[in-house]
C-alpha atoms as a PDB file:
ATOM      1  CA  UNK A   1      94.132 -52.956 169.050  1.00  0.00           C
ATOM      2  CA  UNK A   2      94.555 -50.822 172.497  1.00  0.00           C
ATOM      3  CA  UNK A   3      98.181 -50.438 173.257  1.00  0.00           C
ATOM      4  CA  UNK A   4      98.944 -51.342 177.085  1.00  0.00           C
ATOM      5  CA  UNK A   5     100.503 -48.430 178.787  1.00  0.00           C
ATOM      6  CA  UNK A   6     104.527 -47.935 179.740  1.00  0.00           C
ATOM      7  CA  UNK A   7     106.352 -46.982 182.431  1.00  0.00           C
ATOM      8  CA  UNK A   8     110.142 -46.101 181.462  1.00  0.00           C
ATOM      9  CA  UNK A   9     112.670 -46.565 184.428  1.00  0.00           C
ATOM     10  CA  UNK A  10     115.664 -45.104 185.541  1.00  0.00           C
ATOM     11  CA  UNK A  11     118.128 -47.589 186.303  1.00  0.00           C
ATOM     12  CA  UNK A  12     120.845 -46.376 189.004  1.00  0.00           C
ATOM     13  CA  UNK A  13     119.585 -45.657 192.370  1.00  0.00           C
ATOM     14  CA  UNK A  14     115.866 -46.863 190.807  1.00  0.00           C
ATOM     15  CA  UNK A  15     116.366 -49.971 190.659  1.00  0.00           C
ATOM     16  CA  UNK A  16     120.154 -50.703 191.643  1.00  0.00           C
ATOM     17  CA  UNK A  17     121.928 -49.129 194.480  1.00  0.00           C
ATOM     18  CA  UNK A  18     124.928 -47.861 193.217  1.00  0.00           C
ATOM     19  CA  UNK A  19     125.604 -45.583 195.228  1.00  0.00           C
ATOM     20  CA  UNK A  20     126.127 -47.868 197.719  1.00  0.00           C
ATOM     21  CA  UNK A  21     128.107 -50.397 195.453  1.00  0.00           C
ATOM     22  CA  UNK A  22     130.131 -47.585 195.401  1.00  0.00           C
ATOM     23  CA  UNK A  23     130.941 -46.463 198.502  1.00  0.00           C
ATOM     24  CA  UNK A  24     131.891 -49.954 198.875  1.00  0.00           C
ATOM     25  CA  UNK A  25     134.217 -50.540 196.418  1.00  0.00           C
ATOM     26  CA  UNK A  26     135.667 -46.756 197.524  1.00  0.00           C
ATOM     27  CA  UNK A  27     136.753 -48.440 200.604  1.00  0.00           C
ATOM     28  CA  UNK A  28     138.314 -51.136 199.215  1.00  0.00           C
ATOM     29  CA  UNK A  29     140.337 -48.324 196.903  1.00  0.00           C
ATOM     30  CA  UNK A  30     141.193 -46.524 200.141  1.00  0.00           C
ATOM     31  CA  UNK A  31     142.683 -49.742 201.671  1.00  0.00           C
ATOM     32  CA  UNK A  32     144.392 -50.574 198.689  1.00  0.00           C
ATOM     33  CA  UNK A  33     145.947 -47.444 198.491  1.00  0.00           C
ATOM     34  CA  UNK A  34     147.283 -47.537 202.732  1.00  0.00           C
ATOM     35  CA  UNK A  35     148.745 -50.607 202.142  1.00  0.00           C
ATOM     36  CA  UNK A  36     150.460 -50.079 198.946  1.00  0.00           C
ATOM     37  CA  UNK A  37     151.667 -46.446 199.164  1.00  0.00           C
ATOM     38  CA  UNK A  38     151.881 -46.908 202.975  1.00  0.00           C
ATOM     39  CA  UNK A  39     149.203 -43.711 203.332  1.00  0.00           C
ATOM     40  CA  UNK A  40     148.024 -42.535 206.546  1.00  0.00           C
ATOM     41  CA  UNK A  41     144.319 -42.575 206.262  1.00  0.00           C
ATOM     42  CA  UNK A  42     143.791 -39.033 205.838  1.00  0.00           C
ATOM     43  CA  UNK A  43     146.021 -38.972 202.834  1.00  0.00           C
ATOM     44  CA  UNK A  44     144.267 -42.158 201.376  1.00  0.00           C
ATOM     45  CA  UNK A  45     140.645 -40.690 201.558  1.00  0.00           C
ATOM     46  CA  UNK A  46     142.013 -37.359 199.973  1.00  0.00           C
ATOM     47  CA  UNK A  47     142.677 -39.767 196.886  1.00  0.00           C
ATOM     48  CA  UNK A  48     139.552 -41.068 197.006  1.00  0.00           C
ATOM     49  CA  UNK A  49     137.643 -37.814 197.270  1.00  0.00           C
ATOM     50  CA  UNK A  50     139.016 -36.627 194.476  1.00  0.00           C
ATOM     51  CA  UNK A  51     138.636 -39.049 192.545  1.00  0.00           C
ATOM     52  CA  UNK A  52     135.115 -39.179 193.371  1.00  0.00           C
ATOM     53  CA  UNK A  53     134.600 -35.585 192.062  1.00  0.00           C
ATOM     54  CA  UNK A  54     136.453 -36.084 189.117  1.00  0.00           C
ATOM     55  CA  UNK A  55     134.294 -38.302 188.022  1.00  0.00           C
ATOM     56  CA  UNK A  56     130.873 -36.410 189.337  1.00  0.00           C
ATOM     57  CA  UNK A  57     132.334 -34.015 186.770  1.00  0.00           C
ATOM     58  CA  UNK A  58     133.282 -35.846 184.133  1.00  0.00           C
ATOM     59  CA  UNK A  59     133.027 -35.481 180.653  1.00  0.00           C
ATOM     60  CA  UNK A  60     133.304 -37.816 178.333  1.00  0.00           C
ATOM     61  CA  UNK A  61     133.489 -37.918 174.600  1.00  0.00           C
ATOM     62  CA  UNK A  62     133.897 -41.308 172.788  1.00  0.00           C
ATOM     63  CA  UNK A  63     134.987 -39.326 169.707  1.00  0.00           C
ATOM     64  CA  UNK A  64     137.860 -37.828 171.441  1.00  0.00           C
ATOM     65  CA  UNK A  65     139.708 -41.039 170.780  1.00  0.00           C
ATOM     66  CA  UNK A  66     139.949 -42.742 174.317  1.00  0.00           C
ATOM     67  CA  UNK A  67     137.888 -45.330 176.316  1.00  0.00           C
ATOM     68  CA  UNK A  68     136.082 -44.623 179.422  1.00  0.00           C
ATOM     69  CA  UNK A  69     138.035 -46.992 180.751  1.00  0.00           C
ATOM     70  CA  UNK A  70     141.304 -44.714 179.617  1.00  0.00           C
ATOM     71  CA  UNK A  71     139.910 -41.753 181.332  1.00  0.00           C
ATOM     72  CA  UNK A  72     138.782 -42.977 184.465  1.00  0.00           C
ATOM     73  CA  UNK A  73     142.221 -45.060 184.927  1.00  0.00           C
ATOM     74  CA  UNK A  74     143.450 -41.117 184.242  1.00  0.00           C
ATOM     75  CA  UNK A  75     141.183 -39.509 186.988  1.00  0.00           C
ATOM     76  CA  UNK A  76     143.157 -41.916 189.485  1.00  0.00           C
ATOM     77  CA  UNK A  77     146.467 -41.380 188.268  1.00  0.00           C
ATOM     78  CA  UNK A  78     145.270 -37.372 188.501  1.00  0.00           C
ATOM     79  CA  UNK A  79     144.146 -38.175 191.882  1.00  0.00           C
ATOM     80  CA  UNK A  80     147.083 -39.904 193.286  1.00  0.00           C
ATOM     81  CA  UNK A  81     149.360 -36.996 191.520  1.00  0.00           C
ATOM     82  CA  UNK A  82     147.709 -34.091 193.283  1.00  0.00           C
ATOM     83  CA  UNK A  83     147.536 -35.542 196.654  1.00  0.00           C
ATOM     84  CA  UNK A  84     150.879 -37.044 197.258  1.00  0.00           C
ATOM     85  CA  UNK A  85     153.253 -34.674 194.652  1.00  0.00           C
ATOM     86  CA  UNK A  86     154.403 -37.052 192.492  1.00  0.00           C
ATOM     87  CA  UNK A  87     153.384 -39.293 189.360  1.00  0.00           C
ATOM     88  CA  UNK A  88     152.399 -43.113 190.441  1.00  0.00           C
ATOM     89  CA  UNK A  89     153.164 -45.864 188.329  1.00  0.00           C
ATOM     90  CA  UNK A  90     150.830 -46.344 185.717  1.00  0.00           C
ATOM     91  CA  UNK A  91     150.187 -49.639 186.740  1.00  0.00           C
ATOM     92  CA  UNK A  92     149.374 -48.364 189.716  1.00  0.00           C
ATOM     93  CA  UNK A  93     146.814 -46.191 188.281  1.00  0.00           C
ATOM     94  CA  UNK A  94     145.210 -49.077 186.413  1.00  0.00           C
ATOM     95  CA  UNK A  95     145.367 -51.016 189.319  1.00  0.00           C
ATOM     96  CA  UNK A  96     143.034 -48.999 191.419  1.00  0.00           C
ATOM     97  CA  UNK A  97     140.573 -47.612 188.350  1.00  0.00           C
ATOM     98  CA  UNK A  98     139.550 -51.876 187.707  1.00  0.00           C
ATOM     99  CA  UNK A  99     139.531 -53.048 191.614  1.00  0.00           C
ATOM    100  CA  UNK A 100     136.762 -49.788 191.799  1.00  0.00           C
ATOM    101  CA  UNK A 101     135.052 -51.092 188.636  1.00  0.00           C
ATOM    102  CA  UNK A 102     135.167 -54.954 189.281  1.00  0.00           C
ATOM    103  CA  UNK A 103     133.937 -54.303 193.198  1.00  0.00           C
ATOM    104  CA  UNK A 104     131.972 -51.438 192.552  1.00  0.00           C
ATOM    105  CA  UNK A 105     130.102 -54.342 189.546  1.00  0.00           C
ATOM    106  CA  UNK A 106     130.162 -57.238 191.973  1.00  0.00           C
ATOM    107  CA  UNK A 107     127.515 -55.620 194.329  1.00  0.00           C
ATOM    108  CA  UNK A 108     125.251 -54.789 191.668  1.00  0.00           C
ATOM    109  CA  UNK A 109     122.120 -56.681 191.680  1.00  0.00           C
ATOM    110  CA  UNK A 110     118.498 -56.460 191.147  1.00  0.00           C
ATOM    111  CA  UNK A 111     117.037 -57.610 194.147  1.00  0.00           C
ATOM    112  CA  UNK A 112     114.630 -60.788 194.088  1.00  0.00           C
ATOM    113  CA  UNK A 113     111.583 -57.802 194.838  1.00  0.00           C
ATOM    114  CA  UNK A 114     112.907 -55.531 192.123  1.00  0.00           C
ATOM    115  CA  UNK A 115     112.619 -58.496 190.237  1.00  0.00           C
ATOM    116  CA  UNK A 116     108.923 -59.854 191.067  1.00  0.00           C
ATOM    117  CA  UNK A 117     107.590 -56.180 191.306  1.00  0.00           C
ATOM    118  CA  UNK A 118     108.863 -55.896 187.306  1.00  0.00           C
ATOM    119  CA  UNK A 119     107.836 -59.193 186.802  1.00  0.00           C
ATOM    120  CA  UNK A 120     104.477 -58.330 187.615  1.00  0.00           C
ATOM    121  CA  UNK A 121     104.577 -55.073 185.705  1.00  0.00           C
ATOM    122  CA  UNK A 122     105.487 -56.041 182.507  1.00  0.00           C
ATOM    123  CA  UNK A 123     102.244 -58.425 182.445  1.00  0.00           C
ATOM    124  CA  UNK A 124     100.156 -55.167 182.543  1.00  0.00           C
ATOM    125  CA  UNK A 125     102.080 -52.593 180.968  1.00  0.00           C
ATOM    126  CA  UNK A 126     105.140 -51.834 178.302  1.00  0.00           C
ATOM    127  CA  UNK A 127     108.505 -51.598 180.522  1.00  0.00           C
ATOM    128  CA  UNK A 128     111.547 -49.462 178.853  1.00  0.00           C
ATOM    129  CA  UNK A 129     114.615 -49.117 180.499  1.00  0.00           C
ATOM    130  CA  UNK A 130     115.879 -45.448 180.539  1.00  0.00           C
ATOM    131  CA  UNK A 131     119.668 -44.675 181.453  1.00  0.00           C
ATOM    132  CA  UNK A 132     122.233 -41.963 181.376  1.00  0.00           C
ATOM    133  CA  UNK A 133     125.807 -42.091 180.792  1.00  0.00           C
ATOM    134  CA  UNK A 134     128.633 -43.810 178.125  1.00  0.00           C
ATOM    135  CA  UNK A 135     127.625 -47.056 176.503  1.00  0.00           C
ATOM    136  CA  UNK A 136     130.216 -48.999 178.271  1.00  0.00           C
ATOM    137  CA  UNK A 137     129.520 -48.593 181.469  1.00  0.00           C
ATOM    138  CA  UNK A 138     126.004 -48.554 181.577  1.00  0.00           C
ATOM    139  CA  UNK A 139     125.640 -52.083 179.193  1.00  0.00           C
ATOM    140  CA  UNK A 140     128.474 -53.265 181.874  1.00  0.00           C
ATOM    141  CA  UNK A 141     125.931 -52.864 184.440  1.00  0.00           C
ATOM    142  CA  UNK A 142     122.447 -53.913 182.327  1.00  0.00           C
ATOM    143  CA  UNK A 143     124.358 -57.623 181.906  1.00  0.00           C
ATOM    144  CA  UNK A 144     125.591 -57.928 185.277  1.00  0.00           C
ATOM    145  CA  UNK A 145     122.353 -56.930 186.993  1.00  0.00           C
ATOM    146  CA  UNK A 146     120.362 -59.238 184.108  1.00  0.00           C
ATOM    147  CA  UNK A 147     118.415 -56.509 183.103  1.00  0.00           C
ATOM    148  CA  UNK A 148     116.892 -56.849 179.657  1.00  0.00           C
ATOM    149  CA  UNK A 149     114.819 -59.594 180.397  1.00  0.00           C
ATOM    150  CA  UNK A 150     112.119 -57.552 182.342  1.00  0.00           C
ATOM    151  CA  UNK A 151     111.649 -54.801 180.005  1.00  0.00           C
ATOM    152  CA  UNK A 152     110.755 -54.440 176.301  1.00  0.00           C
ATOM    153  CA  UNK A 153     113.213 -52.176 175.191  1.00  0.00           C
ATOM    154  CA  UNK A 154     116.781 -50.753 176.748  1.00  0.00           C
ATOM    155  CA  UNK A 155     118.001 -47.136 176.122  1.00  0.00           C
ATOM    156  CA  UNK A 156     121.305 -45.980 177.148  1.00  0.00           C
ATOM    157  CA  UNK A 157     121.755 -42.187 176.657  1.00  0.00           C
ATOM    158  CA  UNK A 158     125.369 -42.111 175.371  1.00  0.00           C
ATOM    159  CA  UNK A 159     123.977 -44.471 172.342  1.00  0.00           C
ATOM    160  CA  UNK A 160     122.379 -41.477 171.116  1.00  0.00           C
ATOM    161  CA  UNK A 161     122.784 -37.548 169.980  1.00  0.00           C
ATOM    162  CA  UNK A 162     121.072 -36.209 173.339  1.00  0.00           C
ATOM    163  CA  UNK A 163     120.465 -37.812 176.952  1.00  0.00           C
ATOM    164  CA  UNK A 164     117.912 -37.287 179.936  1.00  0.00           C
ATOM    165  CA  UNK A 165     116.145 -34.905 180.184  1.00  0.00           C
ATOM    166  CA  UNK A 166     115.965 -34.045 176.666  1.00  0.00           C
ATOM    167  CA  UNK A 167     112.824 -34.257 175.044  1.00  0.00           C
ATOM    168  CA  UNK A 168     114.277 -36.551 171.912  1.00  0.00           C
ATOM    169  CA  UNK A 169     115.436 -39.017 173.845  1.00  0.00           C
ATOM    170  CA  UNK A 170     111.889 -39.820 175.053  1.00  0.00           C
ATOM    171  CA  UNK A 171     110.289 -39.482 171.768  1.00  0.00           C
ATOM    172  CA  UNK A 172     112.826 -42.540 170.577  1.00  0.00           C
ATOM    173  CA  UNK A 173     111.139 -44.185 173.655  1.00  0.00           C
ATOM    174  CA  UNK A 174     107.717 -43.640 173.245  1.00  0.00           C
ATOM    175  CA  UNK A 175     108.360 -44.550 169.059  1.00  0.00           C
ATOM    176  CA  UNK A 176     110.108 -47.551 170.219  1.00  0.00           C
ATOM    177  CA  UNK A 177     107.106 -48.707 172.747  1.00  0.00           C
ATOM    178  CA  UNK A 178     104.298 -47.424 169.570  1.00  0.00           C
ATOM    179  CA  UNK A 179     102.868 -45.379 172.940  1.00  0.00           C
ATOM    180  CA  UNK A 180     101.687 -41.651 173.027  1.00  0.00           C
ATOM    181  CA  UNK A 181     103.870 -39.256 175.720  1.00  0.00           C
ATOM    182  CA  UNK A 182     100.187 -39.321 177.495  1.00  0.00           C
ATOM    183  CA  UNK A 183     100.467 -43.207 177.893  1.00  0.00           C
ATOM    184  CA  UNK A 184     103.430 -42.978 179.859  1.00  0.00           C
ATOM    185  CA  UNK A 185     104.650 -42.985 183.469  1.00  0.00           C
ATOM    186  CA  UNK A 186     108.084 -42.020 184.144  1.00  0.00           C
ATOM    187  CA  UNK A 187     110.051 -43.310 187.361  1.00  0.00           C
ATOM    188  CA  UNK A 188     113.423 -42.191 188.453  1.00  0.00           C
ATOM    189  CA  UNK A 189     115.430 -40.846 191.420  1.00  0.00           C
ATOM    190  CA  UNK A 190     117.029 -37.934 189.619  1.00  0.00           C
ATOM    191  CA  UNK A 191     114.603 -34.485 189.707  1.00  0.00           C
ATOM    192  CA  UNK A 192     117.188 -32.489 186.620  1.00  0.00           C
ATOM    193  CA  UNK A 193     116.606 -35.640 184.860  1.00  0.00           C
ATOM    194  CA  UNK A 194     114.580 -38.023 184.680  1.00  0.00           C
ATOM    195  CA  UNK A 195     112.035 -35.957 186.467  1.00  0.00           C
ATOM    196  CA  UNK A 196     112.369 -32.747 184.615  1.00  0.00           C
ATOM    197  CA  UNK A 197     112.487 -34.831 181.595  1.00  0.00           C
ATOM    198  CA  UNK A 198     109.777 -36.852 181.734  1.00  0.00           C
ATOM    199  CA  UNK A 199     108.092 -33.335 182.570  1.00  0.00           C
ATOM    200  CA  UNK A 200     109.217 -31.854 179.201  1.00  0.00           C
ATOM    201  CA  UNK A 201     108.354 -34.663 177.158  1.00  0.00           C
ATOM    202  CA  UNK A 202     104.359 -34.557 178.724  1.00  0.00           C
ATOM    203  CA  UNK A 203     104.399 -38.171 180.296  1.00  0.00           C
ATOM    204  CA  UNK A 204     101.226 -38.849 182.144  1.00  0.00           C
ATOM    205  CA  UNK A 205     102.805 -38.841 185.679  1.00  0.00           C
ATOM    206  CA  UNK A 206     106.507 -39.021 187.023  1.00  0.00           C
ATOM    207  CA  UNK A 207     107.536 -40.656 190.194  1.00  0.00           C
ATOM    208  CA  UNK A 208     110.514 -39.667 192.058  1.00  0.00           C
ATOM    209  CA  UNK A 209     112.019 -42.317 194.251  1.00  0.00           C
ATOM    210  CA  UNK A 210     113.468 -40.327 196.830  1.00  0.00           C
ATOM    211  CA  UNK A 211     114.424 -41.363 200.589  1.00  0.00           C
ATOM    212  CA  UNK A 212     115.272 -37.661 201.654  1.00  0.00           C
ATOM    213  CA  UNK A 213     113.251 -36.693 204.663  1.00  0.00           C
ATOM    214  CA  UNK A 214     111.232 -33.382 203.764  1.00  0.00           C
ATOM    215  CA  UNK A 215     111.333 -34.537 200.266  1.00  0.00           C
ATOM    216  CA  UNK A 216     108.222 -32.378 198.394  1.00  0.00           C
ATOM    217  CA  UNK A 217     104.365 -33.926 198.614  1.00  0.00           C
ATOM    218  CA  UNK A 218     102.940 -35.595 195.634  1.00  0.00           C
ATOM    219  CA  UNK A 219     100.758 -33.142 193.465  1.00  0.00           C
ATOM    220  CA  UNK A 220     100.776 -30.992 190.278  1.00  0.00           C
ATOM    221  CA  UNK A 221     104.290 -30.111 188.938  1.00  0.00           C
ATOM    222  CA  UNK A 222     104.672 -27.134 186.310  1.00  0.00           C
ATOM    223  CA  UNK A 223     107.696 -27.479 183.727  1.00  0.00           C
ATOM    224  CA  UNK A 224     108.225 -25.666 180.627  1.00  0.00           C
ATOM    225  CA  UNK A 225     104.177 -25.014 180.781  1.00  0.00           C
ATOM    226  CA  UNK A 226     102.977 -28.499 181.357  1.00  0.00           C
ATOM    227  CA  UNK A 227     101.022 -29.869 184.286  1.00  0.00           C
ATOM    228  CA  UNK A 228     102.014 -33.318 185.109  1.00  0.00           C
ATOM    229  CA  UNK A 229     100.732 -35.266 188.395  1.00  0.00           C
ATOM    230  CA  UNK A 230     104.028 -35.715 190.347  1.00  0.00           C
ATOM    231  CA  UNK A 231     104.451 -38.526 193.528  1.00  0.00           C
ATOM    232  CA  UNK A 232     107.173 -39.005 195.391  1.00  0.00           C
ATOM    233  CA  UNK A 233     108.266 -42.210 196.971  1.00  0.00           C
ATOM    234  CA  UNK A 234     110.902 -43.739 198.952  1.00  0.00           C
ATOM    235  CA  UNK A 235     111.494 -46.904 197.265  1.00  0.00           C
ATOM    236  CA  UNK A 236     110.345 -48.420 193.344  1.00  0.00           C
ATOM    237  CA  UNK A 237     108.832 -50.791 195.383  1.00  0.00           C
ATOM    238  CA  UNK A 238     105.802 -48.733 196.395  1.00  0.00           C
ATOM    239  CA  UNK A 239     105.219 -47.912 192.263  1.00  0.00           C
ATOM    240  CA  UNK A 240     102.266 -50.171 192.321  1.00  0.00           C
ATOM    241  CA  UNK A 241      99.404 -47.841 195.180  1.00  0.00           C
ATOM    242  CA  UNK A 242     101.179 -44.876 193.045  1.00  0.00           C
ATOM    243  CA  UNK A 243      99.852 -47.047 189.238  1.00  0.00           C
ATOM    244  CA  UNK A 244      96.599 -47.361 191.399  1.00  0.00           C
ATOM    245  CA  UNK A 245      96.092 -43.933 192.064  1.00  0.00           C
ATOM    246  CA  UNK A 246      96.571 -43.341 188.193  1.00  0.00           C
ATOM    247  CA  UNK A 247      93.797 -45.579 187.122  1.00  0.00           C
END
């Protein structure tokens, strides 16, 4: 029996905006905090900004004992701290950390294209969803957005010893699928990871979903001494004239 080919997705910013989502539920966080803490705005979007790097650089380790949920509720409480001089409540804290997550999860969606274009897909081809970061978070956002039912398999990095864009993470995928690397396409808007590690592991082709103007030309990428075809494109939605090309 020929196997169908698979393309393995990224998930935020591939095929859910949430960067976006979160800029909007930032704002919300930044009102919240005005009104309660009577902040001038200045003072309100400090708070936010650093809580916005704190968690750009987070690290988080499940065996350490505390919940994502305990950390992040600790980046605001950090936040608030370092900004205005003094401790907030911890309710206040915890207030802010689950109006983010609840807002920032209520814009969420996959739209009704996203959802035809995978529809479509997954009658020609193996689908596996690929995503970094802690279990929690990331299976929060697979069941809001309804995600498992367009793809044949879901990976989330922090399930497992090593994340994107290490190579063993993609051999679990390509065992899972019963696919060769070769047999593989992988899409994602992150070049240091899903990119570079679809590069690594020796997928067919990678696609970059990238809106940047200048962004580089599709041709031959060199990683780690493989050639793989690279495309760039400004939205999943042109995937299928990339698949096309590929035939």
């Amino acid at each position: 029996m020929v196997l169908k080919k698979a393309i393995l997705f990224d998930l935020d910013n591939t095929l859910i905006d949430t960067k976006a989502a979160h800029a909007v539920a930032i704002e919300k966080i930044h009102e919240f905090l005005k009104n309660t803490l009577n902040l001038d705005d200045d003072t309100a979007s400090r708070i936010c900004v650093k809580f916005k790097h704190k968690l750009k650089h987070e690290c988080f380790d499940p065996a350490a004992g505390r919940s994502i949920d305990d950390v992040r509720v600790g980046h605001w409480e950090e936040s608030i701290m370092e900004t205005v001089g003094s401790r907030p409540t911890p309710s206040l804290a915890t207030q802010c950390y689950f109006l983010w997550k609840s807002s920032r999860l209520e814009l969420l969606s996959l739209s009704p294209q996203i959802r035809d274009l995978l529809t479509q897909l997954r009658s020609r081809y193996k689908l596996l969803l690929l995503t970094n970061g802690d279990t929690q978070t990331q299976r929060e956002k697979v069941e809001t957005v309804g995600c498992e039912e367009f793809f044949d398999a879901v990976v989330v990095g922090g399930e497992h010893a090593e994340q994107k864009p290490h190579v063993s993470i993609y051999k679990l995928c390509f065992k899972m699928l019963g696919v060769e690397a070769q047999d593989c396409v992988m899409v994602g808007d992150t070049l240091d990871t899903d990119i570079q590690g679809g590069i690594n592991a020796g997928v067919r082709a990678t696609v970059w979903i990238s809106s940047t103007e200048g962004a580089v030309a599709d041709g031959p990428v060199k990683a780690d001494g493989l050639h793989v075809f690279g495309h760039t494109i400004p939205t999943v939605l042109e995937l299928p004239h990339v698949l096309e090309q590929l035939k």
